[in-house]
PDB file of N, CA and C in Angstrom:
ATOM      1  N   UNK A   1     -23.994 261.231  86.303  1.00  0.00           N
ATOM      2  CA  UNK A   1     -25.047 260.950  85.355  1.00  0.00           C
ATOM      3  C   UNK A   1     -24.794 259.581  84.744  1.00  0.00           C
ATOM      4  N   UNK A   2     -25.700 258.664  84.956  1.00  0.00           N
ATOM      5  CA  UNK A   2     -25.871 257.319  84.221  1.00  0.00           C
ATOM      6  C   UNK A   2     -26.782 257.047  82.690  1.00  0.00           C
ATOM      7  N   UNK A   3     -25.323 256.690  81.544  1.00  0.00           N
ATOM      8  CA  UNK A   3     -26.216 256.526  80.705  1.00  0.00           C
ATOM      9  C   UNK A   3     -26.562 255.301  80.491  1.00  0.00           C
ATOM     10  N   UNK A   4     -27.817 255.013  79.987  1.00  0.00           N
ATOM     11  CA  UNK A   4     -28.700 253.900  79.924  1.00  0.00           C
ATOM     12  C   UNK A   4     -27.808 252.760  78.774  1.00  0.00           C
ATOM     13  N   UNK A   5     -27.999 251.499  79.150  1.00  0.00           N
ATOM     14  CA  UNK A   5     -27.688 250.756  77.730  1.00  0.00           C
ATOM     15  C   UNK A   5     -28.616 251.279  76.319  1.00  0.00           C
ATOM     16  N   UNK A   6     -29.643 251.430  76.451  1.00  0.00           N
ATOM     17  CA  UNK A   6     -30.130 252.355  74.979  1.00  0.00           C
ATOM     18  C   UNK A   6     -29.543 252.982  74.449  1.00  0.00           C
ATOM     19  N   UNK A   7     -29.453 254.137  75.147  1.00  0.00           N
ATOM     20  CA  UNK A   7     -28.465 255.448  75.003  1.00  0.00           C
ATOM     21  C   UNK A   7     -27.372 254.904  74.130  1.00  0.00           C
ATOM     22  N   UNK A   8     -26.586 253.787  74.460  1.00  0.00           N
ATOM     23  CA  UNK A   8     -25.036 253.183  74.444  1.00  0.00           C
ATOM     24  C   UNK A   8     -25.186 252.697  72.656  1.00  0.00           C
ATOM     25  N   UNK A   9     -26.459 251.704  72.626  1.00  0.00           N
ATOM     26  CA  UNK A   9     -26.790 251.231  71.778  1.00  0.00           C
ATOM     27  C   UNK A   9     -26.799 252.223  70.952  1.00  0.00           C
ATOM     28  N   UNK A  10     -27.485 253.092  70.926  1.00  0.00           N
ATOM     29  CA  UNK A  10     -27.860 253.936  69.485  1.00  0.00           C
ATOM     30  C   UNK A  10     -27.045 254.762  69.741  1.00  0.00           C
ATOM     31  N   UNK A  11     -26.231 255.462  70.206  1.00  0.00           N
ATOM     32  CA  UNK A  11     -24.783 255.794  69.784  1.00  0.00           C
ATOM     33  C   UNK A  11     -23.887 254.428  69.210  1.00  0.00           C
ATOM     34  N   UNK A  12     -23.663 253.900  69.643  1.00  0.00           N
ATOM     35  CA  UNK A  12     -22.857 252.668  68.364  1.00  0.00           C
ATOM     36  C   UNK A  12     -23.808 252.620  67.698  1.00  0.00           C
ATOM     37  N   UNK A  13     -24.353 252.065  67.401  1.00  0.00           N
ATOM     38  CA  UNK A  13     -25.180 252.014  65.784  1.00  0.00           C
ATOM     39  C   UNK A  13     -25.038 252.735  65.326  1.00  0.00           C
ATOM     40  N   UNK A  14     -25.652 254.206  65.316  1.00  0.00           N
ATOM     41  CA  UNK A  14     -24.986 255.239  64.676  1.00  0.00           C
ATOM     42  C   UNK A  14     -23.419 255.413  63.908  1.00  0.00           C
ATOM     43  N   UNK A  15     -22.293 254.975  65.016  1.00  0.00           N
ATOM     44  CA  UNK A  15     -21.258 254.683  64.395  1.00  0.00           C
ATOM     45  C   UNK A  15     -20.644 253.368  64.063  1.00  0.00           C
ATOM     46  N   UNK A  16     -21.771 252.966  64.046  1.00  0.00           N
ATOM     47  CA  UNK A  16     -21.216 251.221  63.456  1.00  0.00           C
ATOM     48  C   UNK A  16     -21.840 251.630  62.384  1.00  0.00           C
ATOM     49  N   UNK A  17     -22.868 252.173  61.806  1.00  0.00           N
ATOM     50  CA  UNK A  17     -23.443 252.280  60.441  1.00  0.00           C
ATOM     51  C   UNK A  17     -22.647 252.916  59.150  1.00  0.00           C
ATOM     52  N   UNK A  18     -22.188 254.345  59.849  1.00  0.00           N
ATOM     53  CA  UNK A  18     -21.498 255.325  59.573  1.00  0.00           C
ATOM     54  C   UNK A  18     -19.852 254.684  59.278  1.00  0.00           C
ATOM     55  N   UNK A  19     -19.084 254.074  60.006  1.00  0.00           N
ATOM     56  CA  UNK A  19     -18.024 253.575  59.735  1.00  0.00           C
ATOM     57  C   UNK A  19     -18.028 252.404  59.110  1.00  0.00           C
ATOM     58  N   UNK A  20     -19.564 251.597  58.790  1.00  0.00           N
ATOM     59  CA  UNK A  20     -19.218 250.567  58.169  1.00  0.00           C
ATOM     60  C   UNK A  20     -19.275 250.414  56.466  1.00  0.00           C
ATOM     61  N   UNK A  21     -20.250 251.796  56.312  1.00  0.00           N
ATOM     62  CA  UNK A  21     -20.193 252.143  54.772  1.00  0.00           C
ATOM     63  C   UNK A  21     -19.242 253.083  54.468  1.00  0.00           C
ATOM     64  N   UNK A  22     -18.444 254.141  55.033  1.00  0.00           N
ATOM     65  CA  UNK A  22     -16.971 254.541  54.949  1.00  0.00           C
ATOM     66  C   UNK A  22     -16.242 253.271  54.549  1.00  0.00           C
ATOM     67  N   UNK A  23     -16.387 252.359  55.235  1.00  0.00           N
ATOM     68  CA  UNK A  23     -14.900 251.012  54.943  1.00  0.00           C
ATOM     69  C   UNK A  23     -15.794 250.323  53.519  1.00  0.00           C
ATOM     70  N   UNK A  24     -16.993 250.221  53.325  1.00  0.00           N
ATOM     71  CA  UNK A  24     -17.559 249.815  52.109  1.00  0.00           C
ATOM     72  C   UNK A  24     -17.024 250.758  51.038  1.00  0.00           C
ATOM     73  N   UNK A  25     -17.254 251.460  51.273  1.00  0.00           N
ATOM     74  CA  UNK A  25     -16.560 252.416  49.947  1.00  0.00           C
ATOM     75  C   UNK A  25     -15.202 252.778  50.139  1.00  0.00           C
ATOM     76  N   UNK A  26     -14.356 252.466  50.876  1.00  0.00           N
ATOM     77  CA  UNK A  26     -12.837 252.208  50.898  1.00  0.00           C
ATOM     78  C   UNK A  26     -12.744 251.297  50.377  1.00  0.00           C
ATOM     79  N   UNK A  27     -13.257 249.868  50.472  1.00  0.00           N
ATOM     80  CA  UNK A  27     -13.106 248.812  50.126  1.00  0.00           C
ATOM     81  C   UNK A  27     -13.229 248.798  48.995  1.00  0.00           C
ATOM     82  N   UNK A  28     -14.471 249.279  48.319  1.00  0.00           N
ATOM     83  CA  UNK A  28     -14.723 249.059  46.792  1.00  0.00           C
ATOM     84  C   UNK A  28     -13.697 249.938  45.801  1.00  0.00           C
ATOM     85  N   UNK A  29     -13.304 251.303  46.510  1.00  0.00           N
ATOM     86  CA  UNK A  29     -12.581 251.826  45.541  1.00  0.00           C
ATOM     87  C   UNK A  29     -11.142 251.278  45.573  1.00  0.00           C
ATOM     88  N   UNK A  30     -10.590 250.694  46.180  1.00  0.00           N
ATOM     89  CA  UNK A  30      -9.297 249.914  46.139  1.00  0.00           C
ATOM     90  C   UNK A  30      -9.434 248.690  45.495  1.00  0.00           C
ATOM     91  N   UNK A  31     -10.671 248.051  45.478  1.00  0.00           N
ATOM     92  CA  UNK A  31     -11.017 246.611  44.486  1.00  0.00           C
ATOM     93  C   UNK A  31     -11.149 247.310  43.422  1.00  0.00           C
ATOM     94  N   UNK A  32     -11.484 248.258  43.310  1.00  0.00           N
ATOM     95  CA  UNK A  32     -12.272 248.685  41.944  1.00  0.00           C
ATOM     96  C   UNK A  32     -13.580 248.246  41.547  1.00  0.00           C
ATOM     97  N   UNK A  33     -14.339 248.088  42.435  1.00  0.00           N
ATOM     98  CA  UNK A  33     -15.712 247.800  42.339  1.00  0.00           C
ATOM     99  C   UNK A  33     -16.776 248.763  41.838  1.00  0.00           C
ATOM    100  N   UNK A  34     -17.202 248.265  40.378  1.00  0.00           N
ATOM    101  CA  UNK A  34     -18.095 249.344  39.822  1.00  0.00           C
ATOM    102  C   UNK A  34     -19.237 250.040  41.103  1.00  0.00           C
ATOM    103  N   UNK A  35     -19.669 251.308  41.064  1.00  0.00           N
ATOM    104  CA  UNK A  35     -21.017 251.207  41.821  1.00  0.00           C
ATOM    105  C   UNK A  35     -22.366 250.804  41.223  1.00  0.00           C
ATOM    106  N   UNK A  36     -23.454 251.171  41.614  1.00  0.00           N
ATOM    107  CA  UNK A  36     -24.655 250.292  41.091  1.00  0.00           C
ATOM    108  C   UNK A  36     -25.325 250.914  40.134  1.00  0.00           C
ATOM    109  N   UNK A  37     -24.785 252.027  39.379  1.00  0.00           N
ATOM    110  CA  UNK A  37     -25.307 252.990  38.317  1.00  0.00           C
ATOM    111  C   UNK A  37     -24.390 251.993  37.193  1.00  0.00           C
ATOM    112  N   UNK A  38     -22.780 252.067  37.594  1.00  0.00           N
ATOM    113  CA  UNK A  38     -21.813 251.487  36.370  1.00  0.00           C
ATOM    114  C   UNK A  38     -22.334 250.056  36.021  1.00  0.00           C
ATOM    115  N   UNK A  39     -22.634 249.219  37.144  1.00  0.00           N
ATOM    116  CA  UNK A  39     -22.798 247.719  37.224  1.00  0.00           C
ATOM    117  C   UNK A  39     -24.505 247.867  36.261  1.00  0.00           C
ATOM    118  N   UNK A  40     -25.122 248.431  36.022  1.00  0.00           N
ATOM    119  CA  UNK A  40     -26.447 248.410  36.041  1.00  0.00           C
ATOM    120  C   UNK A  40     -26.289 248.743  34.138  1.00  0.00           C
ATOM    121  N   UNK A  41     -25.568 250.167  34.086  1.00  0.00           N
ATOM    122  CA  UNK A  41     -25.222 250.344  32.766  1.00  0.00           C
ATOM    123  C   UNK A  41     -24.388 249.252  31.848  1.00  0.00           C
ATOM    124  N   UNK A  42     -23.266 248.453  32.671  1.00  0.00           N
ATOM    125  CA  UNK A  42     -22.740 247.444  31.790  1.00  0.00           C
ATOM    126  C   UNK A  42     -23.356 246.270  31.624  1.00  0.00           C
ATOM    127  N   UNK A  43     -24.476 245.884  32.019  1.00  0.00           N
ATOM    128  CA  UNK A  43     -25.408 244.687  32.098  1.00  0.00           C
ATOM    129  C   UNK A  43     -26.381 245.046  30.904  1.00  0.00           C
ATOM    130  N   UNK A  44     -26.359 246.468  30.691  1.00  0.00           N
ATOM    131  CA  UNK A  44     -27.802 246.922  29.908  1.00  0.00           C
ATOM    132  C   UNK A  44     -27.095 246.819  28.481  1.00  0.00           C
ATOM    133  N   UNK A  45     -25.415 247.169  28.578  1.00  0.00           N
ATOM    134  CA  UNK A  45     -24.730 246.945  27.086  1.00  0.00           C
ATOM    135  C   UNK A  45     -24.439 245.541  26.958  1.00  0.00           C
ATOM    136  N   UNK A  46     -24.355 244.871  28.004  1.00  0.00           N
ATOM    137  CA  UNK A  46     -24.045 243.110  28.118  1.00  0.00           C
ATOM    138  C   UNK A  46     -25.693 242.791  27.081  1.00  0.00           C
ATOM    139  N   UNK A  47     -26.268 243.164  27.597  1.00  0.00           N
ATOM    140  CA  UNK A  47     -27.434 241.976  27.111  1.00  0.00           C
ATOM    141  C   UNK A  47     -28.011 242.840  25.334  1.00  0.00           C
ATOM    142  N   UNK A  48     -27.913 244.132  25.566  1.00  0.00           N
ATOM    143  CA  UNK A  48     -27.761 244.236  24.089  1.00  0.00           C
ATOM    144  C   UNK A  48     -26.720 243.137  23.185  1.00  0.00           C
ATOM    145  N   UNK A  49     -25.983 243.294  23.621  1.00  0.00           N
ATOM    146  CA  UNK A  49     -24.836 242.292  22.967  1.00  0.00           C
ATOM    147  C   UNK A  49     -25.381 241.025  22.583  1.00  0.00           C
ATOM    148  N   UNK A  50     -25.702 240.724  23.765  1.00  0.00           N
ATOM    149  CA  UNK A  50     -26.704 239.054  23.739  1.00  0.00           C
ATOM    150  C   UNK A  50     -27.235 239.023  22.783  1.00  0.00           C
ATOM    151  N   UNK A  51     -28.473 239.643  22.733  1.00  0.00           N
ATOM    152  CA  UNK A  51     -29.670 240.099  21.814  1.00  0.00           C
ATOM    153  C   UNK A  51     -29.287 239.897  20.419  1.00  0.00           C
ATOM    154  N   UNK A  52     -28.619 240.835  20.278  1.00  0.00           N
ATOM    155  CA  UNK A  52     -28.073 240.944  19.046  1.00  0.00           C
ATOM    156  C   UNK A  52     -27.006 239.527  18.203  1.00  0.00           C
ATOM    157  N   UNK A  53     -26.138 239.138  19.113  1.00  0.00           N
ATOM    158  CA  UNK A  53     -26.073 237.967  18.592  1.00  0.00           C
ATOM    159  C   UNK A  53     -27.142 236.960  18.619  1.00  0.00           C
ATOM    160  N   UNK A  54     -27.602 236.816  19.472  1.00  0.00           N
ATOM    161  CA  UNK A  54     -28.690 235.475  19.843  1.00  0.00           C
ATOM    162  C   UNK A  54     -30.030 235.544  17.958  1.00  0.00           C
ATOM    163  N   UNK A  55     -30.120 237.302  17.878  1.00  0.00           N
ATOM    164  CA  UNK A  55     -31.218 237.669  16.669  1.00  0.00           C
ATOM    165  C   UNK A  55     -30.486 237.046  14.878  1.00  0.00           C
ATOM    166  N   UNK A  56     -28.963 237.620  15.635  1.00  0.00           N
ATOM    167  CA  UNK A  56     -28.559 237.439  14.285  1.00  0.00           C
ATOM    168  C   UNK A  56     -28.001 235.907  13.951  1.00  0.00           C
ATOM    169  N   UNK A  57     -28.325 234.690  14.863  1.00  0.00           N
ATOM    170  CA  UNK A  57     -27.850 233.646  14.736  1.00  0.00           C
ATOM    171  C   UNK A  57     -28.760 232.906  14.121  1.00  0.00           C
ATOM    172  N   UNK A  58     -28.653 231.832  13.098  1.00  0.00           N
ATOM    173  CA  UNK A  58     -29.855 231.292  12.166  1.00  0.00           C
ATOM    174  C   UNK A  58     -30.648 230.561  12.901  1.00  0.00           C
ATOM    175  N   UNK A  59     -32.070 230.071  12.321  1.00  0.00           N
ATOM    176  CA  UNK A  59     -32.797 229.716  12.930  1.00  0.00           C
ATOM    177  C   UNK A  59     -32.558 227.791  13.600  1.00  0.00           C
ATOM    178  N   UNK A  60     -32.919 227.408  14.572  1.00  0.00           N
ATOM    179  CA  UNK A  60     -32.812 226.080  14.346  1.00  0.00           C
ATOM    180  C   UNK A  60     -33.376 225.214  13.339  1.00  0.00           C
ATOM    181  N   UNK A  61     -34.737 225.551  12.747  1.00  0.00           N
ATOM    182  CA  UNK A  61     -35.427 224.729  11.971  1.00  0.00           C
ATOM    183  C   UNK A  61     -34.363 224.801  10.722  1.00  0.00           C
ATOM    184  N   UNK A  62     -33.799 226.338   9.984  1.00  0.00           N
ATOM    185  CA  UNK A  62     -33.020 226.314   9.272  1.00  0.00           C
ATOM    186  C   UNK A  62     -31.682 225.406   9.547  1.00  0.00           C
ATOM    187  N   UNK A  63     -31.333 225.362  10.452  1.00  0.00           N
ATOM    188  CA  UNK A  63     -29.518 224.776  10.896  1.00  0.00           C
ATOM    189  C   UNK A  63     -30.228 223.194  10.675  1.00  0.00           C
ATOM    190  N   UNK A  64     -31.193 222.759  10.672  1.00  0.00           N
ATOM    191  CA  UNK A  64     -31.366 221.432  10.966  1.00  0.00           C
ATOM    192  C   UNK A  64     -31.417 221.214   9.071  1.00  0.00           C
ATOM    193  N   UNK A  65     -32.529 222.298   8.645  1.00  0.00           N
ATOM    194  CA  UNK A  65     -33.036 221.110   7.202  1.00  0.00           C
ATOM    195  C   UNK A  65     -31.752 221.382   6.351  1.00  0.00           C
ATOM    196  N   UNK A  66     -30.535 222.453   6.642  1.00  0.00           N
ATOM    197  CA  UNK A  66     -29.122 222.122   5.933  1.00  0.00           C
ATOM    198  C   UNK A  66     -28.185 221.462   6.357  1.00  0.00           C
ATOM    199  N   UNK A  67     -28.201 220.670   7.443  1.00  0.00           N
ATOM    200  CA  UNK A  67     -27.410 219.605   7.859  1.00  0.00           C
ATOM    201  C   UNK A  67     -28.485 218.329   7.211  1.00  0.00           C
ATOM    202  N   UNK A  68     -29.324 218.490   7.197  1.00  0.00           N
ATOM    203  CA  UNK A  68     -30.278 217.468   6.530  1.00  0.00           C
ATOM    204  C   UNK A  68     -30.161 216.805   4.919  1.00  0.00           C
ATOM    205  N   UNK A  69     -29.869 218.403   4.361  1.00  0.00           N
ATOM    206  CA  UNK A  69     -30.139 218.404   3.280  1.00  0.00           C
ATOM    207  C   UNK A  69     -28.119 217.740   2.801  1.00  0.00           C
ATOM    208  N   UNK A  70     -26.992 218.279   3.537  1.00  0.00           N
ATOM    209  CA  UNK A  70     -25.690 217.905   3.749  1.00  0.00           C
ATOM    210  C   UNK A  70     -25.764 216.408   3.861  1.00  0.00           C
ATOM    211  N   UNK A  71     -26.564 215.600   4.779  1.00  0.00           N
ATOM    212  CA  UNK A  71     -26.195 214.643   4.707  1.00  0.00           C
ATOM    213  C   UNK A  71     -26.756 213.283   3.601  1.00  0.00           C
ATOM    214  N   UNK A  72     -28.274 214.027   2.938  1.00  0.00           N
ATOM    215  CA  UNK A  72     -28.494 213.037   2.207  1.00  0.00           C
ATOM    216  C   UNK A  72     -27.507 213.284   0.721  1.00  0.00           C
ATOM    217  N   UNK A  73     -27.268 214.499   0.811  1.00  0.00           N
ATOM    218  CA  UNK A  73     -25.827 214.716  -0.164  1.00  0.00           C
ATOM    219  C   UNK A  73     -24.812 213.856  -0.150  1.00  0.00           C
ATOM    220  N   UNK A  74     -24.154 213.324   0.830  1.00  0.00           N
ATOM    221  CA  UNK A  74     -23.298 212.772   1.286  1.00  0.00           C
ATOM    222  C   UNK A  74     -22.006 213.700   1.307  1.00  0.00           C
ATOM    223  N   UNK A  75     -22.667 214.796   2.088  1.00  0.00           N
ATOM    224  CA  UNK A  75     -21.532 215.946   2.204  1.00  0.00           C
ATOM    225  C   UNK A  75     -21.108 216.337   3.789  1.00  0.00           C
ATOM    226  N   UNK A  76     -21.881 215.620   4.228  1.00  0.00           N
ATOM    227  CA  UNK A  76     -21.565 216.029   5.632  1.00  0.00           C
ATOM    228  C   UNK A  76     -20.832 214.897   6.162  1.00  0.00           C
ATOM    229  N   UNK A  77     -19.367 215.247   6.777  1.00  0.00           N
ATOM    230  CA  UNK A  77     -18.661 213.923   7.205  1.00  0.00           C
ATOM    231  C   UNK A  77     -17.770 214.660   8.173  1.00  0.00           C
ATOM    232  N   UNK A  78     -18.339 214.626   9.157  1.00  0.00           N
ATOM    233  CA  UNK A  78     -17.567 215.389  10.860  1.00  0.00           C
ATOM    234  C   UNK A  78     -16.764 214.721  11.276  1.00  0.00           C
ATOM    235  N   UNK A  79     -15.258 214.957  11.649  1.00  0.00           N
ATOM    236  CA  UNK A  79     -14.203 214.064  11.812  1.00  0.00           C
ATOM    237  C   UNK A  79     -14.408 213.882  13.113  1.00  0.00           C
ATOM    238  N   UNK A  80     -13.771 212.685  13.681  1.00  0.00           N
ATOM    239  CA  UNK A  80     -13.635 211.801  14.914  1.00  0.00           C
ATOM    240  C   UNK A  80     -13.454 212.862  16.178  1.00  0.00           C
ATOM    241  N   UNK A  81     -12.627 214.062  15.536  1.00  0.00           N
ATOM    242  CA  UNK A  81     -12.450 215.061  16.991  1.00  0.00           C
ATOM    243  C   UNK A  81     -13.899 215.649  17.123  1.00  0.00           C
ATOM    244  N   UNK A  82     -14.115 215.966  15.838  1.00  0.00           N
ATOM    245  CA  UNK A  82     -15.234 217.160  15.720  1.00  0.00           C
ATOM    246  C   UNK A  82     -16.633 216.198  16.640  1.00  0.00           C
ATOM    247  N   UNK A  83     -16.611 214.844  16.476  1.00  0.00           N
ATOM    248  CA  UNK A  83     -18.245 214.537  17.310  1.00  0.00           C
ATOM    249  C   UNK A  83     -17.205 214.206  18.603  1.00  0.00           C
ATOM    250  N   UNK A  84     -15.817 214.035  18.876  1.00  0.00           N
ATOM    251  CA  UNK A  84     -15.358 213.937  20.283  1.00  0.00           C
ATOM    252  C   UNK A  84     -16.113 214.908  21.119  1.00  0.00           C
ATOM    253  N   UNK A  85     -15.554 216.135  20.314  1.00  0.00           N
ATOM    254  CA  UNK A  85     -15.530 217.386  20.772  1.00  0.00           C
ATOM    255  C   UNK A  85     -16.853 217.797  21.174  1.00  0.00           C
ATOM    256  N   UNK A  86     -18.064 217.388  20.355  1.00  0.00           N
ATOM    257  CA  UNK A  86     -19.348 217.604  20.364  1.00  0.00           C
ATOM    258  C   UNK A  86     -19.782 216.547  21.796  1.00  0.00           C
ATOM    259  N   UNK A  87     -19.364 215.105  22.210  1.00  0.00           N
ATOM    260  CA  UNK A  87     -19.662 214.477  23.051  1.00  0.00           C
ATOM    261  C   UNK A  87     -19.104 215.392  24.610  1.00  0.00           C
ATOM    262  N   UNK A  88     -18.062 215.701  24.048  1.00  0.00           N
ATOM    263  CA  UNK A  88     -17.937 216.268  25.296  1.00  0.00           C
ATOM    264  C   UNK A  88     -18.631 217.466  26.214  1.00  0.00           C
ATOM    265  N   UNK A  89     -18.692 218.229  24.886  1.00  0.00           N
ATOM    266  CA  UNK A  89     -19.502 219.692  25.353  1.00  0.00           C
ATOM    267  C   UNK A  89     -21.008 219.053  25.816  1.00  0.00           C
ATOM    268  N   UNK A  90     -21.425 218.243  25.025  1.00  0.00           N
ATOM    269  CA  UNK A  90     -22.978 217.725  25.715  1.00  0.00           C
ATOM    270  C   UNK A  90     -22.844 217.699  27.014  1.00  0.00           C
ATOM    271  N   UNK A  91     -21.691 216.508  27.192  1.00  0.00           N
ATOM    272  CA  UNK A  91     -22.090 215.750  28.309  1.00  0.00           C
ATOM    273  C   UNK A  91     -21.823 217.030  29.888  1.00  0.00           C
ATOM    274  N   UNK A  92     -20.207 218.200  29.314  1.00  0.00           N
ATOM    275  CA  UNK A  92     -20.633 219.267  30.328  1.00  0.00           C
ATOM    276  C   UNK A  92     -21.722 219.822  30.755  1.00  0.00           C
ATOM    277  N   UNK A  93     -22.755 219.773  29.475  1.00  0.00           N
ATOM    278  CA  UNK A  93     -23.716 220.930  29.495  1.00  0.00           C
ATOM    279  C   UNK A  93     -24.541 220.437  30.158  1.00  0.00           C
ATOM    280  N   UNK A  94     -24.972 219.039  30.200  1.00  0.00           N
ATOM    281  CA  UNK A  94     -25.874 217.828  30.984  1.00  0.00           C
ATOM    282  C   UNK A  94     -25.683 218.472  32.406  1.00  0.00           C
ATOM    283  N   UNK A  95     -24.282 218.155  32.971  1.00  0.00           N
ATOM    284  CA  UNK A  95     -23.953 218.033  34.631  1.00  0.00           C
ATOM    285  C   UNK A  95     -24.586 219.507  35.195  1.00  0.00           C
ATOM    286  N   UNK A  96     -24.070 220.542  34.178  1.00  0.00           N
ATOM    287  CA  UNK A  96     -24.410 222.072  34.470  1.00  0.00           C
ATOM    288  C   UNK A  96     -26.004 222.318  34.734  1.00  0.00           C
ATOM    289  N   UNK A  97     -26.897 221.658  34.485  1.00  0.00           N
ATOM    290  CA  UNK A  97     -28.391 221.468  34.742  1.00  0.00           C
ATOM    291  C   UNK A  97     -28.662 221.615  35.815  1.00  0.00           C
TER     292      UNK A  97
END
C-alpha cells in the first residue's frame, strides 16, 4: 500500500502543530511567561495606575501661571545642574520621536 504525499503532509502537520504548542507551553512555563488572561489583567492594573497618576497630576495651564507667577517674584532660580539636567532630558526625548 502506497501512501500519497498528502496523506504524509497532514499527518505531520497534525504533529508539527501538536508538538509545536506542547514546546510553546514548555517554553513559557520555564521562562515564566504570563498567559494571555495574566498579561491582559496586568495591563488593565498598569493603565489604571497611569490614569490615576496622569488625573492626579496638575494641570499645565496651572504648572505654567506658578512658574510665571515664581519668576516675576524673583523666586524662581534653577541651578546650572537643574536646566543641565532639563537640556538633557529634552534633547533624549527629541531623538525618541
Amino acid at each position: 500500500m502506497r501512501i500519497s504525499d498528502a496523506e504524509v503532509k497532514k499527518a505531520l502537520s497534525g504533529y508539527s502543530a501538536t508538538n509545536t504548542e506542547l514546546e510553546m507551553e514548555n517554553l513559557k512555563q520555564v521562562l515564566g511567561v504570563e498567559s494571555e488572561a495574566e498579561a491582559a489583567e496586568r495591563d488593565a492594573h498598569l493603565l489604571k495606575q497611569v490614569t490615576k497618576k496622569v488625573l492626579d497630576m496638575p494641570d499645565r495651564e496651572e504648572m505654567v501661571a506658578s512658574l510665571k507667577a515664581r519668576i516675576e517674584a524673583g523666586e524662581y532660580n534653577p541651578s546650572a545642574e537643574d536646566i543641565v539636567d532639563t537640556m538633557i532630558r529634552r534633547a533624549i526625548a527629541d531623538r525618541m520621536r
